[in-house]
Every structure is written in structure tokens, then in C-alpha cells.
PDB file of N, CA and C in Angstrom:
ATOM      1  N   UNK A   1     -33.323   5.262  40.663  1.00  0.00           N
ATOM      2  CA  UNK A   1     -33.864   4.674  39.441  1.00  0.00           C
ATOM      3  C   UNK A   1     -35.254   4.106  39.724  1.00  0.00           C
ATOM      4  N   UNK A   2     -35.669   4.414  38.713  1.00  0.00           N
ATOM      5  CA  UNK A   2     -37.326   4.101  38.979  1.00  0.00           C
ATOM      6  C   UNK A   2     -37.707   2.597  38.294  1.00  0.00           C
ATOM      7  N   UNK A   3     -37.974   1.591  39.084  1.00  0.00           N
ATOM      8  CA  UNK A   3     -38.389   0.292  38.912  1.00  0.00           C
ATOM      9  C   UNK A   3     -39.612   0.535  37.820  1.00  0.00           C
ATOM     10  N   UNK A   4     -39.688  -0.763  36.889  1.00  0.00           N
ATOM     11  CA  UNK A   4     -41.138  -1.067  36.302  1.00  0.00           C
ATOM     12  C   UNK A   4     -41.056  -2.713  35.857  1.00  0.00           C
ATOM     13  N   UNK A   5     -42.590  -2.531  35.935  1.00  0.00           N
ATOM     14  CA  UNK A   5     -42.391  -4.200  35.824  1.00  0.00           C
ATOM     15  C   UNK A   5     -42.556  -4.441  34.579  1.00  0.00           C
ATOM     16  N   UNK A   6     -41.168  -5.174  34.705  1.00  0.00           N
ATOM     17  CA  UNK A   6     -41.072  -6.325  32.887  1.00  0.00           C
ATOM     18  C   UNK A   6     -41.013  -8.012  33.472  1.00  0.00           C
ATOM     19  N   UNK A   7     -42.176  -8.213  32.565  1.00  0.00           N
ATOM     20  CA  UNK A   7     -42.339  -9.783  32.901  1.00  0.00           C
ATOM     21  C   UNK A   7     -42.281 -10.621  31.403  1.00  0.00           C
ATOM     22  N   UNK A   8     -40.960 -11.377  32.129  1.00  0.00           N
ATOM     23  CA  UNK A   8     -40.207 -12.102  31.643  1.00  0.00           C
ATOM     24  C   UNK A   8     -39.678 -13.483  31.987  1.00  0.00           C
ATOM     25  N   UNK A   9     -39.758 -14.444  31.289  1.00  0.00           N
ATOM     26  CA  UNK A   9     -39.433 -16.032  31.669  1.00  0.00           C
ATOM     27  C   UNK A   9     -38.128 -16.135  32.205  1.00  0.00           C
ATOM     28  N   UNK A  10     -37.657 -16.828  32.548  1.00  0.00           N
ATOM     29  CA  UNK A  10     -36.791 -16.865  33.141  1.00  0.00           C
ATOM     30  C   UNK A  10     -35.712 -16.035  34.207  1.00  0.00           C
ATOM     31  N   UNK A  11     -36.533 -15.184  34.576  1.00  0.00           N
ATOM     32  CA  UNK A  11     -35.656 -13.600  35.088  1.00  0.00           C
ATOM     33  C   UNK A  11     -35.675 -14.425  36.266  1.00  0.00           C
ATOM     34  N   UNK A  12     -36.164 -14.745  37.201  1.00  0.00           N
ATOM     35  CA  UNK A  12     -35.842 -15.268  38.508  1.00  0.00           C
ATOM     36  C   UNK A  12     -36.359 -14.508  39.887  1.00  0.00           C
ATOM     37  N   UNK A  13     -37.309 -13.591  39.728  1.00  0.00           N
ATOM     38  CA  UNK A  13     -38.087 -12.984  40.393  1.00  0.00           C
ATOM     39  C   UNK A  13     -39.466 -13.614  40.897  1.00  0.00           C
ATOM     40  N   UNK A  14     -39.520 -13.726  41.572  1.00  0.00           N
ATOM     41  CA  UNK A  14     -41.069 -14.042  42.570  1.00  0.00           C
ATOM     42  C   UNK A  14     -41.744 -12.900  42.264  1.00  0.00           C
ATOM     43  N   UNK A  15     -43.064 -13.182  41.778  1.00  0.00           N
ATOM     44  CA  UNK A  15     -44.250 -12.859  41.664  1.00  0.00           C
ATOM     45  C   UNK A  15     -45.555 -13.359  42.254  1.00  0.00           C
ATOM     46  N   UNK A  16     -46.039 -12.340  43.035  1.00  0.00           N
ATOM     47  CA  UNK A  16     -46.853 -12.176  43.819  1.00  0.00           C
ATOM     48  C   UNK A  16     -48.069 -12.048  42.913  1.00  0.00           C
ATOM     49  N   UNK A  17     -49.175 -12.989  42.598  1.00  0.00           N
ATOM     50  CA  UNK A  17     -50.514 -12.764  42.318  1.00  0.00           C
ATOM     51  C   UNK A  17     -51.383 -12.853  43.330  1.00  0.00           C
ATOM     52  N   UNK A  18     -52.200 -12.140  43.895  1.00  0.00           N
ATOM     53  CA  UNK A  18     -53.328 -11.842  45.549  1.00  0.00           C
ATOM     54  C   UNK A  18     -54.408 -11.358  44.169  1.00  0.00           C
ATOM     55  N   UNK A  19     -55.498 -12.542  44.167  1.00  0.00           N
ATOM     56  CA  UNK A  19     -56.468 -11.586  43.916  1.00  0.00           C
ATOM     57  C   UNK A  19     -57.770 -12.149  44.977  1.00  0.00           C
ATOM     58  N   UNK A  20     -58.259 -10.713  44.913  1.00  0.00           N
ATOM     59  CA  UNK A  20     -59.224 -10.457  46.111  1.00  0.00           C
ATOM     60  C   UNK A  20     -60.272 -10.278  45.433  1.00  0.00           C
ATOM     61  N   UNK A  21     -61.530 -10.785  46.315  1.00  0.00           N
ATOM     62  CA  UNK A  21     -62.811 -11.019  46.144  1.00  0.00           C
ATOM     63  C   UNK A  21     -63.498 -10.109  47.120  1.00  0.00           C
ATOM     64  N   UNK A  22     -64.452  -9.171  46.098  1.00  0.00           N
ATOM     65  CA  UNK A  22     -64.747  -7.925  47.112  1.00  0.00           C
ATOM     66  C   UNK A  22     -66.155  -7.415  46.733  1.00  0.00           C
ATOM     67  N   UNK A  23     -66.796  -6.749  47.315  1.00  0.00           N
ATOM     68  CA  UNK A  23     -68.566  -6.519  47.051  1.00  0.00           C
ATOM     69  C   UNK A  23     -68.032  -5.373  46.216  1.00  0.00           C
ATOM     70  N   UNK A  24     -68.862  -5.000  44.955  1.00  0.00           N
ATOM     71  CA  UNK A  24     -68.660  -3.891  43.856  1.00  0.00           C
ATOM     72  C   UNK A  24     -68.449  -2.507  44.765  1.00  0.00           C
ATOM     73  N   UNK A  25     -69.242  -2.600  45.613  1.00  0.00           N
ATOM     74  CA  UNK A  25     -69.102  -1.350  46.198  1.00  0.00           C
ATOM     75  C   UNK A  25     -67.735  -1.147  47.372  1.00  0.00           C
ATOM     76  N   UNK A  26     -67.113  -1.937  47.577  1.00  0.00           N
ATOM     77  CA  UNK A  26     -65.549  -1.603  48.505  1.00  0.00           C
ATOM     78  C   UNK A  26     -65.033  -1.833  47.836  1.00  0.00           C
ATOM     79  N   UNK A  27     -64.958  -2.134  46.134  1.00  0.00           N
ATOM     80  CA  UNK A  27     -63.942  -2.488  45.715  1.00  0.00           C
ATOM     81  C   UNK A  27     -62.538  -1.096  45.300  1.00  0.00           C
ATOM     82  N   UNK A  28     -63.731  -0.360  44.845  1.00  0.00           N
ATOM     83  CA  UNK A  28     -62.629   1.592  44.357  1.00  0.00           C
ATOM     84  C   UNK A  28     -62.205   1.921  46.490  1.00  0.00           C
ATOM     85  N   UNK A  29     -62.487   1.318  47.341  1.00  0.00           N
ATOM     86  CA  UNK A  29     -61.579   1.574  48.641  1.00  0.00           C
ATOM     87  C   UNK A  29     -60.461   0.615  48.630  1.00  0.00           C
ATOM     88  N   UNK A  30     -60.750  -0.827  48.226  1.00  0.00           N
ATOM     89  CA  UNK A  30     -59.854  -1.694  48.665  1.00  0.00           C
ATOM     90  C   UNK A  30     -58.262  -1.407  47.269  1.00  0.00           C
ATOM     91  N   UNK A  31     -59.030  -0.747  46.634  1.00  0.00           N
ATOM     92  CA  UNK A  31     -57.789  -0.083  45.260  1.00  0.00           C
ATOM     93  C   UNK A  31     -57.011   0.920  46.152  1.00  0.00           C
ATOM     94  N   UNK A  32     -57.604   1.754  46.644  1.00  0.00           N
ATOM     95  CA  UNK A  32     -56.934   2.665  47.736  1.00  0.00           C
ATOM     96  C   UNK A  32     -56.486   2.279  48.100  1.00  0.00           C
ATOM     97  N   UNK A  33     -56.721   1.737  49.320  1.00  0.00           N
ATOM     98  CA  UNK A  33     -55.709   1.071  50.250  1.00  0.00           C
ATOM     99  C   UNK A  33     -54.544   0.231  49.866  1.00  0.00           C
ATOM    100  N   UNK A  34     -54.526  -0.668  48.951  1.00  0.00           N
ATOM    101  CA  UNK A  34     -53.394  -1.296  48.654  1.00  0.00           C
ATOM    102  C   UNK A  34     -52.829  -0.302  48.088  1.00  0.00           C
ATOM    103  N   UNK A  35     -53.185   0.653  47.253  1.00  0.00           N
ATOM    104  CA  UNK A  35     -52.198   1.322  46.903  1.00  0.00           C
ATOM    105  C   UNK A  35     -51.554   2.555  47.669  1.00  0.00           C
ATOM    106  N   UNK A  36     -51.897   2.912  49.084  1.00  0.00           N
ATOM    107  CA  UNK A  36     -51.343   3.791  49.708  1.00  0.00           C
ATOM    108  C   UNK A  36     -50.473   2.928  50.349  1.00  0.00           C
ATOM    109  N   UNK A  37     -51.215   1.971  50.458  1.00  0.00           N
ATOM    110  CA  UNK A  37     -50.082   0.756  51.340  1.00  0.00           C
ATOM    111  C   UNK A  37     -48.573   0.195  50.368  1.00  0.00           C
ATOM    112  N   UNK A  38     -48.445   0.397  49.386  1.00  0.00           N
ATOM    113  CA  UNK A  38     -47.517  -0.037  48.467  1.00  0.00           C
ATOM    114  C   UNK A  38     -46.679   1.428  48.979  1.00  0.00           C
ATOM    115  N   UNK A  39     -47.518   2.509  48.277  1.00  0.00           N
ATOM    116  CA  UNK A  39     -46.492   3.910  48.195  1.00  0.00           C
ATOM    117  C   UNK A  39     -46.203   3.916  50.037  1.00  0.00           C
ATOM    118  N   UNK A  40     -46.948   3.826  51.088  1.00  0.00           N
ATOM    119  CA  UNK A  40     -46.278   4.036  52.317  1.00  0.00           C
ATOM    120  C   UNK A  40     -45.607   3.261  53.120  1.00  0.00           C
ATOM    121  N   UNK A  41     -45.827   1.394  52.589  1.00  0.00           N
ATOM    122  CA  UNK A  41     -44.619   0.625  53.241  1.00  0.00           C
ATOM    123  C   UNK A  41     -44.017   0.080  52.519  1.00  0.00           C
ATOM    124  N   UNK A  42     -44.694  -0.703  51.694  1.00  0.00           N
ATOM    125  CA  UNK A  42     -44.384  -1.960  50.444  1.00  0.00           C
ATOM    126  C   UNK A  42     -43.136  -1.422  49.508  1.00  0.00           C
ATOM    127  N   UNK A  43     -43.091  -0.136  49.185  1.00  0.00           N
ATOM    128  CA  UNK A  43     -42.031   0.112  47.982  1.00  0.00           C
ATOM    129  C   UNK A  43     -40.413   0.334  48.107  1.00  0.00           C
ATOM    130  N   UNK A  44     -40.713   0.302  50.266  1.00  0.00           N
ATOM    131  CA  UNK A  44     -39.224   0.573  50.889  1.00  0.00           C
ATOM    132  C   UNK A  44     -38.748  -0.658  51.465  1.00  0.00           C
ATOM    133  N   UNK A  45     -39.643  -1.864  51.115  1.00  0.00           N
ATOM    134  CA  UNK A  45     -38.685  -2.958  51.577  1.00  0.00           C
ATOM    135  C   UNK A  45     -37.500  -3.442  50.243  1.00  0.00           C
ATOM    136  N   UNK A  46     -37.011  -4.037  51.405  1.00  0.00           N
ATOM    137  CA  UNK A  46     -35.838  -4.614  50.329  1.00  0.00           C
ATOM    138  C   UNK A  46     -36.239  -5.900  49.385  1.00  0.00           C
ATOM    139  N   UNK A  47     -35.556  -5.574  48.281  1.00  0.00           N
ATOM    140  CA  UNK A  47     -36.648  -6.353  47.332  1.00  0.00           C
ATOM    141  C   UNK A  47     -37.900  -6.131  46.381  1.00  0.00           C
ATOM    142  N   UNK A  48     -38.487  -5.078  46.751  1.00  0.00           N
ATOM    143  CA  UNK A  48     -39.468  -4.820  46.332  1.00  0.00           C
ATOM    144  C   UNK A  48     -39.155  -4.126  45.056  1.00  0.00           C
ATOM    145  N   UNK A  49     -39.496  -4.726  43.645  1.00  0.00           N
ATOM    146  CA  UNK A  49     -39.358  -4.355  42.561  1.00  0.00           C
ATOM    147  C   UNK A  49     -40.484  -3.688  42.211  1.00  0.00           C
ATOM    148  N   UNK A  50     -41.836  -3.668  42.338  1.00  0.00           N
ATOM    149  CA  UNK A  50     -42.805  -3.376  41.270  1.00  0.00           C
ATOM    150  C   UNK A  50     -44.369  -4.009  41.996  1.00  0.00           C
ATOM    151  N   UNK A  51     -45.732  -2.702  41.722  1.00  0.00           N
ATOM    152  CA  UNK A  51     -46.859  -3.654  41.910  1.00  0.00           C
ATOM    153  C   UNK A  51     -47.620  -2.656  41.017  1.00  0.00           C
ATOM    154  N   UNK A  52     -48.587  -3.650  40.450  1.00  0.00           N
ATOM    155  CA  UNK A  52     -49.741  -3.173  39.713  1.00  0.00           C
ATOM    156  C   UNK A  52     -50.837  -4.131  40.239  1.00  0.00           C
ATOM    157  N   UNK A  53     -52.163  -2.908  40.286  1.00  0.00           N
ATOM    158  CA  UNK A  53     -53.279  -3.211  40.792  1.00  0.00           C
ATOM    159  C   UNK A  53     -54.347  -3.269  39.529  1.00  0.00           C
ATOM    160  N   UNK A  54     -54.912  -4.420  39.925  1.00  0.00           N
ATOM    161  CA  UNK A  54     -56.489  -4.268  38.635  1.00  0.00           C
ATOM    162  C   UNK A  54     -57.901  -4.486  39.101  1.00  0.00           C
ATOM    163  N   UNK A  55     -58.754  -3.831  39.064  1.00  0.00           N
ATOM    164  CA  UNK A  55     -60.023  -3.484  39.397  1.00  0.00           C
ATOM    165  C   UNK A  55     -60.719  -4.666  38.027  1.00  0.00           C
ATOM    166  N   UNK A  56     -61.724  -5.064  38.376  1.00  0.00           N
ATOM    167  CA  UNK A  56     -62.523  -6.056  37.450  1.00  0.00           C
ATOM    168  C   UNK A  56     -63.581  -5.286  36.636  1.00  0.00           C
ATOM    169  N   UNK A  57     -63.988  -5.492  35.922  1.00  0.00           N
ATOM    170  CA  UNK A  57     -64.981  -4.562  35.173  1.00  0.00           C
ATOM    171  C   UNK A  57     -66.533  -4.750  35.898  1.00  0.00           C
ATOM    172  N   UNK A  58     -66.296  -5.785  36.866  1.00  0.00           N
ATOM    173  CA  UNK A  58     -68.113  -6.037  37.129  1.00  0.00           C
ATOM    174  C   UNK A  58     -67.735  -5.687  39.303  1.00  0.00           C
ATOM    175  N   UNK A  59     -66.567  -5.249  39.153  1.00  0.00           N
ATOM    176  CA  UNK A  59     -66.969  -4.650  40.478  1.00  0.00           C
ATOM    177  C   UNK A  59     -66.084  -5.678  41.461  1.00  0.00           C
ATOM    178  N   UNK A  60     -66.064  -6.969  41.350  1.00  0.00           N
ATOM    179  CA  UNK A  60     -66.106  -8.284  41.880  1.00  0.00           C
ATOM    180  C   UNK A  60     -64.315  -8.466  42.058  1.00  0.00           C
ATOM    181  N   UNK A  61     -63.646  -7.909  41.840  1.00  0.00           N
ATOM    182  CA  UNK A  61     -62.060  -8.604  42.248  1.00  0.00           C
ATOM    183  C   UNK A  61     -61.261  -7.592  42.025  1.00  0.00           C
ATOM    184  N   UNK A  62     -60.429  -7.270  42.939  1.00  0.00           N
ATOM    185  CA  UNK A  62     -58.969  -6.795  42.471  1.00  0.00           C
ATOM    186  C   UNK A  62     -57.980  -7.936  42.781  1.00  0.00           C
ATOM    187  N   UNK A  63     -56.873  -7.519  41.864  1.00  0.00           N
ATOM    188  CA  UNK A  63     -55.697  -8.193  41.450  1.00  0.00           C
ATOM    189  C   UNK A  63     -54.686  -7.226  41.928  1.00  0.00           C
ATOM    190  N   UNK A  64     -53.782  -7.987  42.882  1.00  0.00           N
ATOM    191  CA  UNK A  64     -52.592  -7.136  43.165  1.00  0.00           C
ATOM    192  C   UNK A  64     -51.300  -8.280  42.540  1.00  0.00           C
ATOM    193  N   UNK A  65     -50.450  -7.507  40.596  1.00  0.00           N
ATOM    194  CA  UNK A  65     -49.941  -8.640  40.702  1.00  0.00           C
ATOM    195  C   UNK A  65     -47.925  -7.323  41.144  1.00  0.00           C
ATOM    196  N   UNK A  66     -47.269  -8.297  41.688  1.00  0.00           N
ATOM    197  CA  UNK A  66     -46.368  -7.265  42.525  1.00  0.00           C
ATOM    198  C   UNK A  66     -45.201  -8.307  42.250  1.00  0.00           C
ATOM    199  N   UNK A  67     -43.945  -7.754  41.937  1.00  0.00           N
ATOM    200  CA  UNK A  67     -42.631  -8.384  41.605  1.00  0.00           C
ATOM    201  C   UNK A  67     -41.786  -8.087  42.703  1.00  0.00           C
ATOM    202  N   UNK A  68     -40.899  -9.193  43.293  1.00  0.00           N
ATOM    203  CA  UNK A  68     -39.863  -8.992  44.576  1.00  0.00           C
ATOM    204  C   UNK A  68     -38.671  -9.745  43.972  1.00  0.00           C
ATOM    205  N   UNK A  69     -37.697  -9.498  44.775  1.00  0.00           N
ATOM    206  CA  UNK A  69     -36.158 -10.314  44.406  1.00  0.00           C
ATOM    207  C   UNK A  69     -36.256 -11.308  44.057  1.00  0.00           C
ATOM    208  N   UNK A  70     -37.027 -11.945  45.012  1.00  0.00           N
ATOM    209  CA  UNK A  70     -36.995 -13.261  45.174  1.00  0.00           C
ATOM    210  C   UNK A  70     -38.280 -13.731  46.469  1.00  0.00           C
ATOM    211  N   UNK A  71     -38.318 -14.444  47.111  1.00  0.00           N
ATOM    212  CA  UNK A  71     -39.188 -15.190  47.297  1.00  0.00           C
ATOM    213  C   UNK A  71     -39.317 -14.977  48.943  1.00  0.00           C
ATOM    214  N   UNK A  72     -37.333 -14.727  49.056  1.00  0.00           N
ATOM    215  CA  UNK A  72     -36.840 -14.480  50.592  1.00  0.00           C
ATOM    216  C   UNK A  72     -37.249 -12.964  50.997  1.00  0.00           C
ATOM    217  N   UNK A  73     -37.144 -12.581  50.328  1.00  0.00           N
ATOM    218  CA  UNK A  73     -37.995 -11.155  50.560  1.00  0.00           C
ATOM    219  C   UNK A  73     -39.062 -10.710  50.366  1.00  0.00           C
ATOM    220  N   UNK A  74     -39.967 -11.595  49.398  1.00  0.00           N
ATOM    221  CA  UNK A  74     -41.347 -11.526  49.994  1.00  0.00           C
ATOM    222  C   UNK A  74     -41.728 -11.918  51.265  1.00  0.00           C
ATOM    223  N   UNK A  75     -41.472 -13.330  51.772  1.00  0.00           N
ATOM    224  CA  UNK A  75     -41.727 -13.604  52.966  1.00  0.00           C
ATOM    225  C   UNK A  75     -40.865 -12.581  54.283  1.00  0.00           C
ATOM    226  N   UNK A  76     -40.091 -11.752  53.590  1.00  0.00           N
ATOM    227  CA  UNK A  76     -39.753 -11.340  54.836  1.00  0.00           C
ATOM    228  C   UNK A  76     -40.352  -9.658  54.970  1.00  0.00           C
ATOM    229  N   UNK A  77     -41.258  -9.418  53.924  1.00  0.00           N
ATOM    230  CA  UNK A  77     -41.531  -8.543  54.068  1.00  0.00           C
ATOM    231  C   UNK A  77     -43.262  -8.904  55.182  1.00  0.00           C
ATOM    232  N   UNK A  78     -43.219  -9.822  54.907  1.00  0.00           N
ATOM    233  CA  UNK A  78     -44.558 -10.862  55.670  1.00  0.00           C
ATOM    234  C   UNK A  78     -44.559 -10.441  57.503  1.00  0.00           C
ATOM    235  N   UNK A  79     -43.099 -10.643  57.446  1.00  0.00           N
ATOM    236  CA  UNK A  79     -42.958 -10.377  58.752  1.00  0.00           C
ATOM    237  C   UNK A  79     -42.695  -9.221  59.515  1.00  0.00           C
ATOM    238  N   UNK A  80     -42.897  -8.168  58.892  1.00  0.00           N
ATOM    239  CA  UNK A  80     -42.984  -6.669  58.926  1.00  0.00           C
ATOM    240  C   UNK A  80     -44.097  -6.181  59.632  1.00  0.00           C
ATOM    241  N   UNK A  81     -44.410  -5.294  60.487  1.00  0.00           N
ATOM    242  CA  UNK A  81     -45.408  -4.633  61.458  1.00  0.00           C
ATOM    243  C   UNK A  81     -46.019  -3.995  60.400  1.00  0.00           C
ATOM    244  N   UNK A  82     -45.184  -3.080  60.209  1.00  0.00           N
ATOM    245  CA  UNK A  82     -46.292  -2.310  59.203  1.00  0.00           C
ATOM    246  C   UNK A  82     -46.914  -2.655  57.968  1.00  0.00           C
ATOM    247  N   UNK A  83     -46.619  -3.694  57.176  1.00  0.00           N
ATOM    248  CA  UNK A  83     -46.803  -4.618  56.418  1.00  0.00           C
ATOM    249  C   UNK A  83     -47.632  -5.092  56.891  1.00  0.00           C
ATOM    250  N   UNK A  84     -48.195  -6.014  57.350  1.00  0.00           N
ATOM    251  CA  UNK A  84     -49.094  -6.943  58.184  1.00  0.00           C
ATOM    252  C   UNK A  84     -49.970  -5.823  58.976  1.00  0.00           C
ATOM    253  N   UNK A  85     -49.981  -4.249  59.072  1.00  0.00           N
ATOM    254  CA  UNK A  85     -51.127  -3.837  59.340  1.00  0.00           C
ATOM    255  C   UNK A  85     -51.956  -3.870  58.066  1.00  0.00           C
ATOM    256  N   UNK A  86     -51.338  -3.110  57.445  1.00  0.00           N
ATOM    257  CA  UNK A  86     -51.517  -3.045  56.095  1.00  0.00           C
ATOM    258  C   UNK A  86     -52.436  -4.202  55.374  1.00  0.00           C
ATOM    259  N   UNK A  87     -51.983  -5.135  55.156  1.00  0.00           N
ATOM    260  CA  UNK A  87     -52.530  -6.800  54.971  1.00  0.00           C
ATOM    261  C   UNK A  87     -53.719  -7.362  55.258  1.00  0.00           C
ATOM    262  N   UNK A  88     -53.956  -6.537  57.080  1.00  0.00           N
ATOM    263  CA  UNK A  88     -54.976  -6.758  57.954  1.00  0.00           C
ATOM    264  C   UNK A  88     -56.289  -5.937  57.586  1.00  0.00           C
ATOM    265  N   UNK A  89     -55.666  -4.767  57.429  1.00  0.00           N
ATOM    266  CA  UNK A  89     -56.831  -3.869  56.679  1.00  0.00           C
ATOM    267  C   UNK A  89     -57.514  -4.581  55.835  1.00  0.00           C
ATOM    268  N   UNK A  90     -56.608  -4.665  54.210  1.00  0.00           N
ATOM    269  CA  UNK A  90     -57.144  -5.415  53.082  1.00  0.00           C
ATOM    270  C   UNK A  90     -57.488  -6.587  53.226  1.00  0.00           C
ATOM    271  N   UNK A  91     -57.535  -7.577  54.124  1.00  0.00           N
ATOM    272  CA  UNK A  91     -58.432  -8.859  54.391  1.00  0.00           C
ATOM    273  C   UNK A  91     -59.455  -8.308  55.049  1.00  0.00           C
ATOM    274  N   UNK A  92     -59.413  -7.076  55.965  1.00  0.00           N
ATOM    275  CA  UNK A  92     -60.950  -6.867  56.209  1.00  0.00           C
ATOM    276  C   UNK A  92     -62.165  -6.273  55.422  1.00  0.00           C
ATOM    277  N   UNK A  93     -61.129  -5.970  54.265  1.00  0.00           N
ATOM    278  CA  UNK A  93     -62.550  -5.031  53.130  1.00  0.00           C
ATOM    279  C   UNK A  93     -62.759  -6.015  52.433  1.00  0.00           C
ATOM    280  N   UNK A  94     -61.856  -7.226  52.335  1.00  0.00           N
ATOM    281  CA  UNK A  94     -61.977  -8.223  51.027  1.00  0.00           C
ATOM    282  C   UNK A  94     -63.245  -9.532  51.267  1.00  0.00           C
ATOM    283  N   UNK A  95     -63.886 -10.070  50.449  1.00  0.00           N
ATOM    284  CA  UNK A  95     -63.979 -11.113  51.131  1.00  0.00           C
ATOM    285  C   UNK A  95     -63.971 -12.458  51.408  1.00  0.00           C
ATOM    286  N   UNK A  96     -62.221 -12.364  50.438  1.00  0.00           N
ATOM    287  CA  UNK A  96     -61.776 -13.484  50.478  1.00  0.00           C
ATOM    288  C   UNK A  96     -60.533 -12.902  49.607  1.00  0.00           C
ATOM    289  N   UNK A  97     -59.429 -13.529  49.436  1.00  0.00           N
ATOM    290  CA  UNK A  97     -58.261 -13.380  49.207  1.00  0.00           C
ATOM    291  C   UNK A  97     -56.828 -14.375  48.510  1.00  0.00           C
ATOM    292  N   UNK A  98     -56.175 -14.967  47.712  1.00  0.00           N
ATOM    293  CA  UNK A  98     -56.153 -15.793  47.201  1.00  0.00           C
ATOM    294  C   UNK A  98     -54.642 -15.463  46.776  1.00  0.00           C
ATOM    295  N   UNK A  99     -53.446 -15.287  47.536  1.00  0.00           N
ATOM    296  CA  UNK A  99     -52.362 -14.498  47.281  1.00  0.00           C
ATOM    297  C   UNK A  99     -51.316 -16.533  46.887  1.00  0.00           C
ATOM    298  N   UNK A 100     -50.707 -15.964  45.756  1.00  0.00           N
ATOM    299  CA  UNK A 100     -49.906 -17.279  45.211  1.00  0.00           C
ATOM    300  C   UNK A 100     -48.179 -16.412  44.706  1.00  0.00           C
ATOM    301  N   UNK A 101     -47.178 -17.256  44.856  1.00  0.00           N
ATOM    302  CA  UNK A 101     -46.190 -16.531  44.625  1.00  0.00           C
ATOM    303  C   UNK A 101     -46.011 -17.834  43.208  1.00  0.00           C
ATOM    304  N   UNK A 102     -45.200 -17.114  42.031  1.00  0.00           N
ATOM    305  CA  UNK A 102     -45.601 -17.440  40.489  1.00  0.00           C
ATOM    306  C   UNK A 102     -44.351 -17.036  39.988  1.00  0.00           C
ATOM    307  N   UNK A 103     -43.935 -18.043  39.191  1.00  0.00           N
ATOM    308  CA  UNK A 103     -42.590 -17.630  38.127  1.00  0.00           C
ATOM    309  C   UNK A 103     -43.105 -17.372  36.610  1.00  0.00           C
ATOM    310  N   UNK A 104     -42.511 -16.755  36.255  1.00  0.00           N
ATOM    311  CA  UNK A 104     -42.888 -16.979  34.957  1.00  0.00           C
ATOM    312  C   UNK A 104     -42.131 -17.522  33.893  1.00  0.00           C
ATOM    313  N   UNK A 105     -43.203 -18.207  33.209  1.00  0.00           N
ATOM    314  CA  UNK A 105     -43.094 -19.725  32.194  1.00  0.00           C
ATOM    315  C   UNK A 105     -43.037 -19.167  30.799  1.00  0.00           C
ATOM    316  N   UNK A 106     -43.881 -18.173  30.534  1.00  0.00           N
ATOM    317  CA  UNK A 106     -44.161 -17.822  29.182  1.00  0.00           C
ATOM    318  C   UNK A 106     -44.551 -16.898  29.060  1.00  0.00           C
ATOM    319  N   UNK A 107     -43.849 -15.759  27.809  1.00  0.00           N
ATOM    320  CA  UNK A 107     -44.558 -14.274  27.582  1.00  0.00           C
ATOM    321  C   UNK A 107     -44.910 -14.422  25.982  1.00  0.00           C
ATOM    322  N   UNK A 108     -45.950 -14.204  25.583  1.00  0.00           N
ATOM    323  CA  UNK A 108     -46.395 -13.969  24.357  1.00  0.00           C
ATOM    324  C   UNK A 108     -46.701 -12.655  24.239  1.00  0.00           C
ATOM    325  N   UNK A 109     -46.345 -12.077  22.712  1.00  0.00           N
ATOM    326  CA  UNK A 109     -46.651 -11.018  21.798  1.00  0.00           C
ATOM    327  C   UNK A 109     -47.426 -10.960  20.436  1.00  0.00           C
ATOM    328  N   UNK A 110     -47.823 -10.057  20.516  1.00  0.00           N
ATOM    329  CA  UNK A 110     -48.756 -10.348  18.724  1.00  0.00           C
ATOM    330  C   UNK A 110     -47.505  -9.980  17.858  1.00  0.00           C
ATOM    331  N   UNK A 111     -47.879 -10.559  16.713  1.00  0.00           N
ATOM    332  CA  UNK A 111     -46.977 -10.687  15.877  1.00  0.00           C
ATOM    333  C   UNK A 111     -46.832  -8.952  15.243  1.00  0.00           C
ATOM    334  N   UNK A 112     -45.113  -8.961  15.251  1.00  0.00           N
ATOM    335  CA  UNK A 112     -44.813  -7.523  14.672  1.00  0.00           C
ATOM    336  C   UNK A 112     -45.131  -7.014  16.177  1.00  0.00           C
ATOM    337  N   UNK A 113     -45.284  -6.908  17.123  1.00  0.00           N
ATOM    338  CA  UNK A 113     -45.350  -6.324  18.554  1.00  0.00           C
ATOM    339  C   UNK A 113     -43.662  -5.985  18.339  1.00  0.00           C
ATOM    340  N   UNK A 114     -43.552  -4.817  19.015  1.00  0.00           N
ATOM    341  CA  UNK A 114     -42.378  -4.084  19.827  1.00  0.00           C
ATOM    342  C   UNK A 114     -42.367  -5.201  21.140  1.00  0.00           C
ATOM    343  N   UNK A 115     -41.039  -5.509  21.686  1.00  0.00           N
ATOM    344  CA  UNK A 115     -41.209  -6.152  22.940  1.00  0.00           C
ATOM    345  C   UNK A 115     -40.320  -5.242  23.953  1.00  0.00           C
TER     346      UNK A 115
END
């Protein structure tokens, strides 16, 4: 079954927001890389529900925001070799980095929205 992320209050999932601060020009590599790094380690740990990546319109940040079980399996994916190469890479293209784990409080819709 194929995971997607639905974000929702009270579900009880840890959410991972990392956004990275990056020169316009590494930023379409540092999109790469997290995302080969999701499809080649990140999507086989346990826990791992879901990640979406966002590129900024002026070049200046990606956003990796990424859903796990819980909180125990983010951190334990922390402690993973190949994970933490992975990690090491993307702190070296970034240049600076800002990763927060986040529940969620509140989802709003426009009115008459499908949810």
C-alpha cells in the first residue's frame, strides 16, 4: 500500500519540518539529493510514512516536510549509517539547516473545499 501524506490534528504522528538554507544555485541539487535519499534509504525505515520536498520560488530554501510513526522512529532512524550519510551530504550543500519535529494543531479549508 502506497503511503500519502494526510495532515491532520490530532493523528499522533511526528512531523518532521528541516528547512534548509541554500545558494539559488545548489538548491535544484540539494532537491536531488534528498530525494534520492528518501527513495534509497528514508522510505525503508520503519515508520516512515511520507516526505514532500519544496523548492522556494527565489532559489533560497528547501523544505523537507516528512511524516513518521512517531517520534521513536524518527530518532531512530537518526541513528542509521546510511541515513546519517545521507544527512551529511545535505548539510554540506546547505547552508544552514533548521530540522524541528511538529504535531499538528490545526488544518484549515476554504469553504465548500472537498477534505
Amino acid at each position: 500500500m502506497t503511503q500519502t501524506t494526510r495532515i491532520e490534528a490530532g493523528r499522533g504522528i511526528a512531523t518532521l519540518i528541516n528547512v534548509f538554507t541554500v545558494r539559488p544555485e545548489r538548491q535544484a541539487e540539494l532537491v536531488a539529493l534528498l530525494s534520492r535519499a528518501t527513495e534509497e534509504t528514508m522510505r525503508d525505515r520503519p515508520g516512515f510514512l511520507s516526505a514532500n520536498l519544496h523548492a522556494s520560488t527565489d532559489g533560497e530554501r528547501v523544505v523537507n516536510y516528512a511524516q513518521w510513526e512517531s517520534e521513536a522512529h524518527f530518532r531512530a532512524m537518526l541513528a542509521d549509517p546510511a541515513a546519517r550519510e545521507h544527512m551529511a551530504q545535505a548539510a554540506a550543500l546547505a547552508e544552514s539547516f533548521d530540522p524541528r519535529i511538529c504535531t499538528v494543531e490545526a488544518v484549515h479549508h476554504a469553504s465548500g473545499a472537498a477534505s
